[in-house]
Protein backbone atom coordinates (compact mmCIF):
# COMPACT_ATOMS: atom_id res chain seq x y z
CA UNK A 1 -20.61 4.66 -12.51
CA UNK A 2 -19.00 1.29 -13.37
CA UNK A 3 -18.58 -0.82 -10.30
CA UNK A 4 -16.17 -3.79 -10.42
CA UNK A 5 -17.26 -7.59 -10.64
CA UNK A 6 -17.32 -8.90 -7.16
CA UNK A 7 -15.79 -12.22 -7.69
CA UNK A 8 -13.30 -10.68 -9.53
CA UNK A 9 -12.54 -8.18 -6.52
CA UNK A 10 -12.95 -10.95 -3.96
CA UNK A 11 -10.12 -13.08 -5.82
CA UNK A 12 -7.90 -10.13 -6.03
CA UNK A 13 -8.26 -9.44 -2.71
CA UNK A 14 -7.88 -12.42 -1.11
CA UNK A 15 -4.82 -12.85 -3.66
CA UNK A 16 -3.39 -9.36 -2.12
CA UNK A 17 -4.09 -10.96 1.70
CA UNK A 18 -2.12 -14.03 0.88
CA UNK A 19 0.82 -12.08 -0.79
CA UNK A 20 1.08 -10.01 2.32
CA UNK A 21 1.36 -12.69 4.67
CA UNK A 22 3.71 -13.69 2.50
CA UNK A 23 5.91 -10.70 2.67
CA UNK A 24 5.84 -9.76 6.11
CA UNK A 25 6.57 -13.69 7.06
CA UNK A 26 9.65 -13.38 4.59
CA UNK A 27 10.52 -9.42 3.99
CA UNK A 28 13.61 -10.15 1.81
CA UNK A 29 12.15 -12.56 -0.22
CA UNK A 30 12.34 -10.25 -3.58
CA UNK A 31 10.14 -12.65 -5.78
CA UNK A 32 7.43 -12.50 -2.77
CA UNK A 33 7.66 -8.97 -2.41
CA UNK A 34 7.29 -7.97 -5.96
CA UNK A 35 4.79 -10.53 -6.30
CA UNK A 36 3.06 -8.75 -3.35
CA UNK A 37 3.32 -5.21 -5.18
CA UNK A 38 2.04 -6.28 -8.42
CA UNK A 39 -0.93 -7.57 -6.76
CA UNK A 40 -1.62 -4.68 -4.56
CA UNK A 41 -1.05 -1.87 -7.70
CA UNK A 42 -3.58 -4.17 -9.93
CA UNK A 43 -6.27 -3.61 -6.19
CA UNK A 44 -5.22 -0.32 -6.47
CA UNK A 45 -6.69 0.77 -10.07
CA UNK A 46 -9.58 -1.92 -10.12
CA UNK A 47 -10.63 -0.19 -6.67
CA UNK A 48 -9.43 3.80 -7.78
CA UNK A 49 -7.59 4.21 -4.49
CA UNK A 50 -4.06 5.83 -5.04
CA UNK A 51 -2.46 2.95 -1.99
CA UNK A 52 -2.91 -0.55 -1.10
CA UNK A 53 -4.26 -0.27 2.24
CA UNK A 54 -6.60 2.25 1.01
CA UNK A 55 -7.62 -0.22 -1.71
CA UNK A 56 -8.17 -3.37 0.73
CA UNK A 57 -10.20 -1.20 3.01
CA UNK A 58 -12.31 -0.48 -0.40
CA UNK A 59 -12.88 -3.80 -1.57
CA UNK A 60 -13.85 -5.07 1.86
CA UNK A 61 -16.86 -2.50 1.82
CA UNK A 62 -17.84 -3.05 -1.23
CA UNK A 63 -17.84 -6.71 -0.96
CA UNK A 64 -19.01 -6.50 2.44
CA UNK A 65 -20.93 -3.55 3.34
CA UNK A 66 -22.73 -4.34 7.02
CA UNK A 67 -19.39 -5.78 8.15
CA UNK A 68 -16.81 -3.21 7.25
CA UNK A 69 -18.49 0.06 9.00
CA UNK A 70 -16.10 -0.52 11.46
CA UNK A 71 -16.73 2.49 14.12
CA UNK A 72 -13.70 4.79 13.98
CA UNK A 73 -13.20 5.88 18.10
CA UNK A 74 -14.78 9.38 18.80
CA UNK A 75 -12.98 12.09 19.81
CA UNK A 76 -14.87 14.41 21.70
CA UNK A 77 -14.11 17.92 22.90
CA UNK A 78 -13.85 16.70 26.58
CA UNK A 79 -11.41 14.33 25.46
CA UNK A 80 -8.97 16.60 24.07
């Protein structure tokens, strides 16, 4: 399977960080927010995830493997 160019992910994604501080500093900013949704539909097909945040998530682990297994909290039957 293909597998993106890093740097090229790495500026996109840092491009789709900086658009979305962007947008949630300024929400009705139209230019920023479309600006913002461009960038996060072009992370979307380089990364094959059908939603931005799904996308980010992607091109953080595959940029940075060791740092992005982020432990999801266990449920356990006890818990529940």
């Amino acid at each position: 399977m293909l597998q993106p160019d890093k740097a090229r992910v790495a500026r996109l994604l840092n491009r789709y960080r900086a658009w979305e501080r962007m947008m949630l500093a300024d929400p009705s900013n139209l230019t920023v927010r479309r600006r913002f949704e461009d960038t996060a539909y072009t992370l979307c097909v380089l990364m094959g995830r059908r939603n931005a945040r799904e996308a980010a998530l992607a091109a953080e682990s595959y940029l940075w493997p060791s740092r992005s297994s982020r432990a999801e909290p266990q449920v356990h039957e006890a818990d529940t």
